[in-house]
C-alpha atoms as a PDB file:
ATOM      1  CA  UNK A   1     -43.660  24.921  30.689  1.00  0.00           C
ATOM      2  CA  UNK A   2     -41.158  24.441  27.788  1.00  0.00           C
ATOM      3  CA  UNK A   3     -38.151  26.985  27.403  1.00  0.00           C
ATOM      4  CA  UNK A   4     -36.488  28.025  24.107  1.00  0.00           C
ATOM      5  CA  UNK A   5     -33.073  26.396  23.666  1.00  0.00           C
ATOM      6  CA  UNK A   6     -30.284  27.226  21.180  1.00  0.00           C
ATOM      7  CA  UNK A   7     -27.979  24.451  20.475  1.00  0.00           C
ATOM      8  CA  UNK A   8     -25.544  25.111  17.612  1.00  0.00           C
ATOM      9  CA  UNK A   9     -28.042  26.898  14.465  1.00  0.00           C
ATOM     10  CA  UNK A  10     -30.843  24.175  15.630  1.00  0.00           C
ATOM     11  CA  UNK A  11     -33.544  25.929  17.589  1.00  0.00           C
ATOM     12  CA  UNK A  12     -36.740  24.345  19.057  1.00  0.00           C
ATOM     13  CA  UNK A  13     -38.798  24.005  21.838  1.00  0.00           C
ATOM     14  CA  UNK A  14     -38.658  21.588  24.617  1.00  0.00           C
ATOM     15  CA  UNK A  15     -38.613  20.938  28.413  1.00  0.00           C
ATOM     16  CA  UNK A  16     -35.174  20.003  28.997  1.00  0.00           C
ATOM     17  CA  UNK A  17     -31.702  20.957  28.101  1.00  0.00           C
ATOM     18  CA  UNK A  18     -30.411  18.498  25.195  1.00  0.00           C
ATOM     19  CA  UNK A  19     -26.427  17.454  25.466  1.00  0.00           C
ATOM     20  CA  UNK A  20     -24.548  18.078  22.249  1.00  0.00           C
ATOM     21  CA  UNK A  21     -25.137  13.793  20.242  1.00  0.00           C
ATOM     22  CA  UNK A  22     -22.150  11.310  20.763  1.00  0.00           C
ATOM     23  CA  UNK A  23     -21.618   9.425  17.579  1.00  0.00           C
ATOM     24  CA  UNK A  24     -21.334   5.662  17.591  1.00  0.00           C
ATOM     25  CA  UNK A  25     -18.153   4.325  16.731  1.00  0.00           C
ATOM     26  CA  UNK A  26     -18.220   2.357  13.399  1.00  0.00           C
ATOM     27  CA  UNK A  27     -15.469  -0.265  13.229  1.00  0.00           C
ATOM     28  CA  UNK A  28     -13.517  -0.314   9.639  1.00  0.00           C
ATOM     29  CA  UNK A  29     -13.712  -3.711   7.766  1.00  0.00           C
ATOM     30  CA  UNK A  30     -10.497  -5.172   6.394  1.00  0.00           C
ATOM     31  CA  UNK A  31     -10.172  -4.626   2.842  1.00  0.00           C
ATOM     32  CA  UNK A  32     -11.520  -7.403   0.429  1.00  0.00           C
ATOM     33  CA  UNK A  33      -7.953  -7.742  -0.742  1.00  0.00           C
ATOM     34  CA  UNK A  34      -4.653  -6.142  -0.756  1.00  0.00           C
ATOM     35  CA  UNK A  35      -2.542  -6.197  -3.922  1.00  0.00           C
ATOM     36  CA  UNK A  36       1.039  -6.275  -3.777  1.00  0.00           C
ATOM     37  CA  UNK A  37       2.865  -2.943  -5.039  1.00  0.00           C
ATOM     38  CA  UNK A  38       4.031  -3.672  -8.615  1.00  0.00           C
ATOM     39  CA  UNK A  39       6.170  -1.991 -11.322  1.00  0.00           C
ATOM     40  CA  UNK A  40       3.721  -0.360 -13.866  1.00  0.00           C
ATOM     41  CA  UNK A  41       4.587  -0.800 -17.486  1.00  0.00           C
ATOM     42  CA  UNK A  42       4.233   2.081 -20.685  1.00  0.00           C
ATOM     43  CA  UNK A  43       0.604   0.373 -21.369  1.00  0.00           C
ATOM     44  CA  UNK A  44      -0.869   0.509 -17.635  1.00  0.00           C
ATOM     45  CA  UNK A  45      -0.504  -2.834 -16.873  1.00  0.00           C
ATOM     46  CA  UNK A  46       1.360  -5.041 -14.344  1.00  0.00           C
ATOM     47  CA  UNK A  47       5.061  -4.773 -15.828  1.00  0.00           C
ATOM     48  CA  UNK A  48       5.448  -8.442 -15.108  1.00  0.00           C
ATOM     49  CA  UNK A  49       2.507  -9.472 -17.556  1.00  0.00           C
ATOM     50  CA  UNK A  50       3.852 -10.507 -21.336  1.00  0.00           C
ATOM     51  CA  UNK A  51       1.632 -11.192 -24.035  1.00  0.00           C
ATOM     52  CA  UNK A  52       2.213 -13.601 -27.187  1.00  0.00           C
ATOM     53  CA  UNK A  53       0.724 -14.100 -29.907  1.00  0.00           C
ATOM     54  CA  UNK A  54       0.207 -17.875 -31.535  1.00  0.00           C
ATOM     55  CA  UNK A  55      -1.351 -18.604 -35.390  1.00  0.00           C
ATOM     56  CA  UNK A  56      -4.136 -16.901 -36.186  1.00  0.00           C
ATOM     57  CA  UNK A  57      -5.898 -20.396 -35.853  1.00  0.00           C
ATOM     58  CA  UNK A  58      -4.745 -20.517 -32.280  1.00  0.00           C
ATOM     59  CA  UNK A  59      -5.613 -16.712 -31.269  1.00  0.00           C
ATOM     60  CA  UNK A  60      -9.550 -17.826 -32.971  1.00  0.00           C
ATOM     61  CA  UNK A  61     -10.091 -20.753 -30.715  1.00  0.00           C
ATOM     62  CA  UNK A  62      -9.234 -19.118 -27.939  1.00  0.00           C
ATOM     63  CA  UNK A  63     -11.755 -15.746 -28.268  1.00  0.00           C
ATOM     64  CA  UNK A  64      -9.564 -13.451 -30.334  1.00  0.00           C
ATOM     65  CA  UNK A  65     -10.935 -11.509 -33.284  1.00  0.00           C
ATOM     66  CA  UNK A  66      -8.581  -9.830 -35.725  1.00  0.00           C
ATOM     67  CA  UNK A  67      -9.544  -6.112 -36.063  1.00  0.00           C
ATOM     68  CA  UNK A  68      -7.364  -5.061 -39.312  1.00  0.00           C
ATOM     69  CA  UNK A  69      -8.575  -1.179 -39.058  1.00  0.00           C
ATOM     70  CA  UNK A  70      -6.284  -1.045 -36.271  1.00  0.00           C
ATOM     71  CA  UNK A  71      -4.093  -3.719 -36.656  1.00  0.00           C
ATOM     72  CA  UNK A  72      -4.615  -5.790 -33.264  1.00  0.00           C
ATOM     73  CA  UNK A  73      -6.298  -9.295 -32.007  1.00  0.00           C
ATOM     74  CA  UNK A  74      -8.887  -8.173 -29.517  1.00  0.00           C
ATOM     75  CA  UNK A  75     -10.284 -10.890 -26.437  1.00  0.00           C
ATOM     76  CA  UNK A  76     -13.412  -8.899 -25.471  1.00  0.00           C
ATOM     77  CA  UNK A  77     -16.044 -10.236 -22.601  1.00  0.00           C
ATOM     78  CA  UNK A  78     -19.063  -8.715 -21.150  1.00  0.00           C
ATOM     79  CA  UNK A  79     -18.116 -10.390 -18.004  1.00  0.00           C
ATOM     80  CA  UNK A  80     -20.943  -8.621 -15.549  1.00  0.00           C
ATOM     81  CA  UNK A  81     -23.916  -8.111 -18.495  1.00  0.00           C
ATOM     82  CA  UNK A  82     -26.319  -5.897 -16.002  1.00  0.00           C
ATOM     83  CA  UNK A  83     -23.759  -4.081 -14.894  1.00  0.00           C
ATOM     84  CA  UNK A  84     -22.529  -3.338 -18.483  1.00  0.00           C
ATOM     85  CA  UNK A  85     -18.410  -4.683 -16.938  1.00  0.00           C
ATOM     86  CA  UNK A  86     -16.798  -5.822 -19.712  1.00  0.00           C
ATOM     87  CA  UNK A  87     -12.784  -7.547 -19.690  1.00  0.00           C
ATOM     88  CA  UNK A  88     -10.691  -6.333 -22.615  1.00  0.00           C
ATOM     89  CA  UNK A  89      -7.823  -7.482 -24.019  1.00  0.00           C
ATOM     90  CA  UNK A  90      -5.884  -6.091 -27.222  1.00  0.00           C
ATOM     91  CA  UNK A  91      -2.686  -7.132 -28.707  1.00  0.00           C
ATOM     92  CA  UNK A  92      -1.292  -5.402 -31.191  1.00  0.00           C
ATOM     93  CA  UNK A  93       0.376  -8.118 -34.178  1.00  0.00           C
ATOM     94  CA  UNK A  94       3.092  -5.854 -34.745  1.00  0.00           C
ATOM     95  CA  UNK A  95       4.459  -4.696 -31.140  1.00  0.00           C
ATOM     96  CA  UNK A  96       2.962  -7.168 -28.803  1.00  0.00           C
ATOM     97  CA  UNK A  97       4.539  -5.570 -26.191  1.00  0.00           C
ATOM     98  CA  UNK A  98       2.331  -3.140 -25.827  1.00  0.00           C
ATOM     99  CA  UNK A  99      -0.949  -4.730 -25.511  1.00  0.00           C
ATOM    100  CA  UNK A 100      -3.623  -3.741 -23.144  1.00  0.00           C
ATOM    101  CA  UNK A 101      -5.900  -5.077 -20.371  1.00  0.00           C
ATOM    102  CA  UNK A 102      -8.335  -2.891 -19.859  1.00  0.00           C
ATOM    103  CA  UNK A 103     -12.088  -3.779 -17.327  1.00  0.00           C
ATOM    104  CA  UNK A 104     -14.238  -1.206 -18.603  1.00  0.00           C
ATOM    105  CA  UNK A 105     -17.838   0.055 -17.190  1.00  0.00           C
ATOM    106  CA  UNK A 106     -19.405   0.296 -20.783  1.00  0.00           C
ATOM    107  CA  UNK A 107     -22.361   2.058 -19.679  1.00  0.00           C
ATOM    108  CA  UNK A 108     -20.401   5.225 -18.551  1.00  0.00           C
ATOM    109  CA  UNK A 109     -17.302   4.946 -21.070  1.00  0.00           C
ATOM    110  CA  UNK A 110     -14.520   4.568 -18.529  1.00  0.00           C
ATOM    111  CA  UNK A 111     -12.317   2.319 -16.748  1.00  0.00           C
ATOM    112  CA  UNK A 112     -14.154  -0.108 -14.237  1.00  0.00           C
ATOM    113  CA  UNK A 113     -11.027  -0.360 -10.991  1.00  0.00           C
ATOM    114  CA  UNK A 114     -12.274  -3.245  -9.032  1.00  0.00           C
ATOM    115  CA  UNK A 115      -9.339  -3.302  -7.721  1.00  0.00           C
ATOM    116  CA  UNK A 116      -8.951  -0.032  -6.322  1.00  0.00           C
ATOM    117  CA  UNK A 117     -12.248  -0.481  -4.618  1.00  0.00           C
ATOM    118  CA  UNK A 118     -11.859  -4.304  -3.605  1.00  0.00           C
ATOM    119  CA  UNK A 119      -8.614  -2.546  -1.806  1.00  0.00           C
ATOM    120  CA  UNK A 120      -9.625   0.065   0.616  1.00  0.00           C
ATOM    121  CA  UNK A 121     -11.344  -0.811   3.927  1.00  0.00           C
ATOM    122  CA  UNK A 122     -15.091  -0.449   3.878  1.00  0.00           C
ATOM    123  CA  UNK A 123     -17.779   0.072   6.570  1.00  0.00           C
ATOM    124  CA  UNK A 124     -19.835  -2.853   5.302  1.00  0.00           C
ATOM    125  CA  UNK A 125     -19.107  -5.852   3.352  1.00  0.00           C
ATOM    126  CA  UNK A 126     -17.016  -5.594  -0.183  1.00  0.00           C
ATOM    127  CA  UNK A 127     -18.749  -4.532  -3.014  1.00  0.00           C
ATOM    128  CA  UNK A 128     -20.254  -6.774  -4.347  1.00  0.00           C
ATOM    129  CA  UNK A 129     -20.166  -6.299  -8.305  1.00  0.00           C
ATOM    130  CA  UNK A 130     -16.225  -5.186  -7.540  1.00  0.00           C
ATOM    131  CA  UNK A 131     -15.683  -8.938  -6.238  1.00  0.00           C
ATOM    132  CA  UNK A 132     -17.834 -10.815  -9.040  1.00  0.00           C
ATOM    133  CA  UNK A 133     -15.982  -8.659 -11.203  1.00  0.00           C
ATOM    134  CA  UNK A 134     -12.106  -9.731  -9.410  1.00  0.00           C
ATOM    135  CA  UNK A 135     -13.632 -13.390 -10.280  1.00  0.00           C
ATOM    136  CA  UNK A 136     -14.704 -13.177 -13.838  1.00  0.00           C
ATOM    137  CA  UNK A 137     -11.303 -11.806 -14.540  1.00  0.00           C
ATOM    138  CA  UNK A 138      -8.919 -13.862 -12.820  1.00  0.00           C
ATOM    139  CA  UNK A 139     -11.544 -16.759 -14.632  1.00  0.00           C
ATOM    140  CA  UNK A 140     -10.649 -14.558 -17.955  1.00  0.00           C
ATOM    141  CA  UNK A 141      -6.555 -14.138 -17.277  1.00  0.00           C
ATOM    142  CA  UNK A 142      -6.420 -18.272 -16.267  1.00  0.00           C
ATOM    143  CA  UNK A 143      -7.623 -19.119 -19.336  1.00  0.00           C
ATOM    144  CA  UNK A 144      -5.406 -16.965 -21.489  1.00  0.00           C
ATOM    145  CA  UNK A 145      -2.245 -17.727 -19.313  1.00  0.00           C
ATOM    146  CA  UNK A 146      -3.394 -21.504 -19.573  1.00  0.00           C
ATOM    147  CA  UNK A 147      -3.538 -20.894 -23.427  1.00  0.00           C
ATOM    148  CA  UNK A 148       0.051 -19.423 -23.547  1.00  0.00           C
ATOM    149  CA  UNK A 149      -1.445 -16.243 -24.835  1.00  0.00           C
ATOM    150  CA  UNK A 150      -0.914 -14.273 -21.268  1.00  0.00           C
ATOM    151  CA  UNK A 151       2.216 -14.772 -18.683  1.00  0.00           C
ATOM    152  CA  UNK A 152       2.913 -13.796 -15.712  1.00  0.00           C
ATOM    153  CA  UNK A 153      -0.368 -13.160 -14.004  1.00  0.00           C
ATOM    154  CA  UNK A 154      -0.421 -14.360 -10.394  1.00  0.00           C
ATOM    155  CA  UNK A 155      -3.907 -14.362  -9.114  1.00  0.00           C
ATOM    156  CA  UNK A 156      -4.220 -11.684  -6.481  1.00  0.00           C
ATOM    157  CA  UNK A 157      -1.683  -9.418  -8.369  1.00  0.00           C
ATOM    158  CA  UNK A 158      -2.410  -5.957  -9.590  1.00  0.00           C
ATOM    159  CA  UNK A 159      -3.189  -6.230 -13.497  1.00  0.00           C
END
């Protein structure tokens, strides 16, 4: 015959007295990658990134577009299409010291950290559209640095 039980606010019947569950322990995985602490400059960016700007002809070949409106060349890449992730960079012509690098999730209007995520331990393997996304723009800041438009990126370094 089964007896009533009370076990916490859980109540049910059955024949035998049910021990209070021991949860499994889940191991933590390393994070994807740690970045190095860095010195933050006025823009948000890695202080130790500089921008410059070459001729106009130069800035065109290599995927700038002059906005005038606002008075800045702008480097913009969807870099993860279904995702809507897109890598932005803007330079402004007349104080290039404050240009921006910005990875943006387009679909909800804000900023996109990859790196924050791709740096805390998980229980499973890294996010995946954070680590496509750490590759598209390291591809991104290579080519730019390789250009002579960016310096001072070292891949694996907080942007």
């Amino acid at each position: 015959m089964a007896t009533q039980e009370t076990i916490g606010r859980v109540r049910g019947w059955w024949s035998e007295t049910i021990e209070k569950p021991v949860c499994m322990a889940v191991e933590m995985c390393k994070p994807y990658i740690v970045f190095p602490e860095c010195e933050i400059s006025v823009s948000g960016n890695n202080a130790k990134l500089k921008a410059n700007l070459l001729s106009d002809e130069k800035m065109v070949e290599s995927g700038f577009r002059w906005i005038g409106a606002i008075g800045k060349w702008v480097f913009n890449k969807v870099i993860l299409p279904r995702q809507g992730i897109s890598f932005t960079v803007s330079i402004p012509k007349e104080h290039s010291e404050n240009f921006r690098i910005d990875v943006l999730d387009d679909l909800f209007g804000q900023p996109y950290d990859y790196q924050g995520i791709l740096s805390k331990p998980t229980y499973d393997e890294p996010n995946r559209v954070a680590v496509k996304c750490y590759q598209e723009v390291e591809k991104y800041m290579e080519r730019l640095q390789k250009a002579g438009i960016i310096e001072g990126h070292v891949k694996g370094e907080y942007i």
